[in-house]
Protein backbone atom coordinates (compact mmCIF):
# COMPACT_ATOMS: atom_id res chain seq x y z
CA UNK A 1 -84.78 129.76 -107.53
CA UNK A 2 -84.96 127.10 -110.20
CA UNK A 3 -88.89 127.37 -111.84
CA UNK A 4 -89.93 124.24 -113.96
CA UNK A 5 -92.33 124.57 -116.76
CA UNK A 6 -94.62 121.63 -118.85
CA UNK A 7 -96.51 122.60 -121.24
CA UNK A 8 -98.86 120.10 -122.16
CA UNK A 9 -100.44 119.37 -125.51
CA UNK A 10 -103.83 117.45 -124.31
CA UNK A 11 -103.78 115.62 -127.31
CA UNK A 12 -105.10 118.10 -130.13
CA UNK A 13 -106.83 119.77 -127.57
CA UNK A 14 -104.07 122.48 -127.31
CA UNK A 15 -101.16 121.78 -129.66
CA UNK A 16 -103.68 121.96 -132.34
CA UNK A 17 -104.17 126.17 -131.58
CA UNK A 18 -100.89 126.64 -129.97
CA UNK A 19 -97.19 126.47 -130.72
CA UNK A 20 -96.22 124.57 -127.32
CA UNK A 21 -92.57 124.21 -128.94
CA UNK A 22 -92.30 127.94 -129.01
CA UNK A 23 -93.76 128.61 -125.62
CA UNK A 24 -91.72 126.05 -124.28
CA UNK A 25 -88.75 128.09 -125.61
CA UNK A 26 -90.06 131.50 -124.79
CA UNK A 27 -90.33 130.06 -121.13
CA UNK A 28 -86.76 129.08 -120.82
CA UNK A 29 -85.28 132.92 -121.65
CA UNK A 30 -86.96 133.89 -118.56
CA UNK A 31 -84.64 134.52 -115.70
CA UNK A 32 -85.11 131.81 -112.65
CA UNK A 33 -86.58 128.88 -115.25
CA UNK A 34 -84.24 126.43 -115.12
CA UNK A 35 -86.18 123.89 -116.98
CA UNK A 36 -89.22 124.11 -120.08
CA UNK A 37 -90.55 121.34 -122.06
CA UNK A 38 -93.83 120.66 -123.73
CA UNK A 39 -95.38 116.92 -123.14
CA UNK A 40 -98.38 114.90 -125.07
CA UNK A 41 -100.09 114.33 -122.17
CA UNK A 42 -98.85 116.12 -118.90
CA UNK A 43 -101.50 114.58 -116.68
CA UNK A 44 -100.72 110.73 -117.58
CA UNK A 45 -98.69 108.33 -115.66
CA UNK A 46 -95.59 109.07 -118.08
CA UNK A 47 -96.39 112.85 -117.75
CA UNK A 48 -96.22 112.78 -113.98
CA UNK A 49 -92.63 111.13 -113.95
CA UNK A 50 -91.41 113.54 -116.47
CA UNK A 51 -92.24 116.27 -113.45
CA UNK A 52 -90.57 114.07 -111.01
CA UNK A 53 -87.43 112.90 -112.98
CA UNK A 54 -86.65 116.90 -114.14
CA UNK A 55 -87.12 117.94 -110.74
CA UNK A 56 -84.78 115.87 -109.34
CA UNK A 57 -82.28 116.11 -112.51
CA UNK A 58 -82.71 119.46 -112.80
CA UNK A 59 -83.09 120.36 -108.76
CA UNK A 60 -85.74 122.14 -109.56
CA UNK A 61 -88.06 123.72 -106.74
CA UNK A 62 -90.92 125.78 -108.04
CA UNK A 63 -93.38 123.92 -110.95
CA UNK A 64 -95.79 125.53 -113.52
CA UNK A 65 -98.04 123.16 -115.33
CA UNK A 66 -99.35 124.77 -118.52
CA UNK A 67 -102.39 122.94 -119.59
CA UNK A 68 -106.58 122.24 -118.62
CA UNK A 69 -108.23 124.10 -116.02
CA UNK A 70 -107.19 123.47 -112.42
CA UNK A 71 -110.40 122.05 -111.64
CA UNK A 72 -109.16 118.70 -113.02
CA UNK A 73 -105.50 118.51 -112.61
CA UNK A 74 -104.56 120.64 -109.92
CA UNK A 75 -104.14 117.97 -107.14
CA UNK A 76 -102.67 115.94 -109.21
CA UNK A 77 -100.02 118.02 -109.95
CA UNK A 78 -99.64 118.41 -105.74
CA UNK A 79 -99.52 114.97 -105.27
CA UNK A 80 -96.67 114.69 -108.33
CA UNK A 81 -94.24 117.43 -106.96
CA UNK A 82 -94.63 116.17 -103.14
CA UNK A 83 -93.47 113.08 -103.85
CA UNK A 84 -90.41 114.15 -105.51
CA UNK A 85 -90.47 116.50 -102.27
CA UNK A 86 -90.63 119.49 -102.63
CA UNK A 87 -94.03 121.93 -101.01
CA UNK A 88 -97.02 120.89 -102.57
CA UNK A 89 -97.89 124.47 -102.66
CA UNK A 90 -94.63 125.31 -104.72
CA UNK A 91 -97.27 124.87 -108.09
CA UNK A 92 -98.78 127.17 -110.03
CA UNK A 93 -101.13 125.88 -113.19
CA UNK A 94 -101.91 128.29 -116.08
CA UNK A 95 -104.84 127.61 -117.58
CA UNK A 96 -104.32 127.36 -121.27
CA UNK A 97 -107.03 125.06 -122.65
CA UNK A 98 -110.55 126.22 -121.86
CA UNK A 99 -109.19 129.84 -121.41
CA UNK A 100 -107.17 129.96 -124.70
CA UNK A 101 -107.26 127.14 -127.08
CA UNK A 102 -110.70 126.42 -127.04
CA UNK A 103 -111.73 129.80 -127.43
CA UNK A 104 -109.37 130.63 -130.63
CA UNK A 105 -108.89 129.66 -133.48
CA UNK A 106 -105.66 131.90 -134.30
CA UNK A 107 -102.69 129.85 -134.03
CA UNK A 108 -100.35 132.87 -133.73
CA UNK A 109 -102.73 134.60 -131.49
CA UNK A 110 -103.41 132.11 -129.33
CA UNK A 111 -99.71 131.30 -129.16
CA UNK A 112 -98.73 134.62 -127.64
CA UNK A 113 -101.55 134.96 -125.63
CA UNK A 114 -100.81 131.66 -123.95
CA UNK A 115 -97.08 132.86 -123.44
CA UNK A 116 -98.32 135.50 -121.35
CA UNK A 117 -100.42 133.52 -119.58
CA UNK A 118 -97.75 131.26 -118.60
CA UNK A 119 -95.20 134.54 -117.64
CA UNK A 120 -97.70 135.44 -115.59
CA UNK A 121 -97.89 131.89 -113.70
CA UNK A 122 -94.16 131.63 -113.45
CA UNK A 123 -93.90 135.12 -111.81
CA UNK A 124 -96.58 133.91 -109.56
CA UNK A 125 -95.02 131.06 -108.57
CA UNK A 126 -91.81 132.81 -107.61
CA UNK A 127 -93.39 134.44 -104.92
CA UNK A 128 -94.97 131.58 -103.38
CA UNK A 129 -94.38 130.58 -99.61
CA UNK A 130 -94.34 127.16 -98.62
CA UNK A 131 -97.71 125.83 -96.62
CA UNK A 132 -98.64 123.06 -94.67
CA UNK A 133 -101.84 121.25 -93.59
CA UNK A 134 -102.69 121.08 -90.14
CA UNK A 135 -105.61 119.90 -88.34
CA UNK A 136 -108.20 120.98 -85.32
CA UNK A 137 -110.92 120.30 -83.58
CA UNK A 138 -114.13 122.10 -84.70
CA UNK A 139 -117.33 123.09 -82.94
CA UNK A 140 -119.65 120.72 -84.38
CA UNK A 141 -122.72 123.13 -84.53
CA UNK A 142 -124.18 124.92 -87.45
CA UNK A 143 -125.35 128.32 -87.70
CA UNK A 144 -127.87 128.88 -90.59
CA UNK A 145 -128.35 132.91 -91.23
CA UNK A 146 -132.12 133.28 -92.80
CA UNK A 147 -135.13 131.62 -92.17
CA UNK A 148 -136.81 131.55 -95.43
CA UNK A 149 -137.68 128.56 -97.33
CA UNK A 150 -134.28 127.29 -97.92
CA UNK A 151 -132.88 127.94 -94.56
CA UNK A 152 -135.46 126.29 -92.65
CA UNK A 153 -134.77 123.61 -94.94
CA UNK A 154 -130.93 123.20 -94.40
CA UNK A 155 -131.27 123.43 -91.13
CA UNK A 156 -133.67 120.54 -91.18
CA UNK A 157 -131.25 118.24 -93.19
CA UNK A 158 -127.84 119.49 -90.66
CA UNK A 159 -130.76 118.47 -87.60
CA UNK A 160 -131.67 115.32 -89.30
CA UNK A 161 -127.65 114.58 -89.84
CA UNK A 162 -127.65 114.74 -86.27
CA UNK A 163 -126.09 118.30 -85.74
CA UNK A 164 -126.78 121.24 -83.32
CA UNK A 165 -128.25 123.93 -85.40
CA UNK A 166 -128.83 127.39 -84.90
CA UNK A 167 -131.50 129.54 -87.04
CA UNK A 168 -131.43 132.78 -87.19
CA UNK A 169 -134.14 135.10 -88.99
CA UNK A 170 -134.28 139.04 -88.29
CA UNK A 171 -138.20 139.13 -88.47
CA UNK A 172 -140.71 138.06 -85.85
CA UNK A 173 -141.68 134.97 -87.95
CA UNK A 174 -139.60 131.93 -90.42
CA UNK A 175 -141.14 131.69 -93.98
CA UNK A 176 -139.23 134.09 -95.78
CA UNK A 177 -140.67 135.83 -98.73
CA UNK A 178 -142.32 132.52 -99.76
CA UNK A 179 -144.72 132.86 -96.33
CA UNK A 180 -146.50 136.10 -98.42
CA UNK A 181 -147.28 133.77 -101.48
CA UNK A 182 -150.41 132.11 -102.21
CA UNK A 183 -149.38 130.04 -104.62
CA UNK A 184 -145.64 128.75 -106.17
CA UNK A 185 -144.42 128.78 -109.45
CA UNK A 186 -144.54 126.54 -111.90
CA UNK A 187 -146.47 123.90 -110.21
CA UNK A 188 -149.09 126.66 -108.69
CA UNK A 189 -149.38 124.43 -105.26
CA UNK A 190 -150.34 126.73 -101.58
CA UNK A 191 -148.16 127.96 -100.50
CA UNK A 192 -148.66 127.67 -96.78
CA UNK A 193 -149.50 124.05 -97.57
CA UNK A 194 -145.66 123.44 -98.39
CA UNK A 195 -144.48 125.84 -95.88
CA UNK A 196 -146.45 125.30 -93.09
CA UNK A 197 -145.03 121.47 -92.13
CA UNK A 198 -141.61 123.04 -92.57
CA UNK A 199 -142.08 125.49 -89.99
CA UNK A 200 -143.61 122.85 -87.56
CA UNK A 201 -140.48 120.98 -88.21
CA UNK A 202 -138.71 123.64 -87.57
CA UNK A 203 -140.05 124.56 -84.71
CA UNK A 204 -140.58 121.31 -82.97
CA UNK A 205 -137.07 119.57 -84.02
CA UNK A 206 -134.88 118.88 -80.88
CA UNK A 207 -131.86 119.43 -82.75
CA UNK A 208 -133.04 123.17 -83.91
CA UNK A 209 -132.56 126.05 -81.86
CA UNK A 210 -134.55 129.12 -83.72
């Protein structure tokens, strides 16, 4: 197993509270990393064909991407090592801006904490098994569990989207908790004058089966 590791500076954003030259180089003692470098900005267009020219130079076949959350990078990253074909699912992403950086101000403490954190994603990423997408045909019908306020009401906008709906409510009647009000909070309207239509809907709608 050959493991590739980035470690990306985001600017300031994380080179300014964390050696990424020494995690790089703590990274590379570890046994199966092949390859560890730290890059200005991992996520650019230059970043990405770093990853794909040191996987194929390096014949590398398991990334980790040290940098921002997941959340904004994370298929990116996919897409990047797919194309220079390997399993998109052969990445693992440590975290190591708004878990660490941004959190610390402690350049040595931040430093070691983020070596960790990146240990932890390489022996992660070790272990992972390759996956593919596949496709199916679904049942194009939507159970909604409750029949309070919001259910009735997300079963009105699936109905009104033109799918088969199913309601389901353990009591003998819909209206939820909100049925035993008088009035609502903050705007102190009736209750059963906001309520009441709903049910109708509800009730009446030839897409809703309750």
């Amino acid at each position: 197993m050959r493991v590739g590791v980035f470690i990306c500076h985001c600017g300031s954003n994380i080179a300014g509270t964390i050696d990424v030259a020494r995690v790089a180089a703590e990274m590379r003692k570890l046994p199966g990393v092949a390859f560890a470098t730290n890059y200005m900005y991992t996520c650019s267009e230059p970043g990405q064909e770093e990853i794909k020219q040191a996987i194929e130079r390096e014949k590398l076949d398991r990334i980790v991407v040290a940098a921002c959350s997941p959340r904004m990078h994370e298929l990116t990253f996919r897409r990047t090592i797919e194309k220079a074909g390997l399993n998109r699912y052969f990445l693992e992403m440590a975290n190591i801006r708004e878990h660490i950086s941004w959190v610390g101000l402690d350049k040595e403490a931040n430093t070691n904490k983020t070596i960790e954190a990146v240990k932890m994603a390489v022996a992660k990423v070790m272990q992972n098994k390759p996956l593919y997408s596949s496709s199916f045909k679904v049942n194009k019908r939507v159970l909604v569990i409750g029949g309070g306020v919001a259910g009735m009401q997300a079963a009105l906008d699936c109905g009104d989207g033109g799918l088969e709906v199913v309601l389901v409510e353990k009591s003998p009647n819909v209206g939820g908790m909100m049925a035993r009000l008088d009035k609502t909070f903050p705007t102190i309207d009736c209750s059963i004058c906001i309520l009441g239509p709903k049910m109708v809907d509800v009730a009446q709608h030839d897409k809703i089966k309750l």
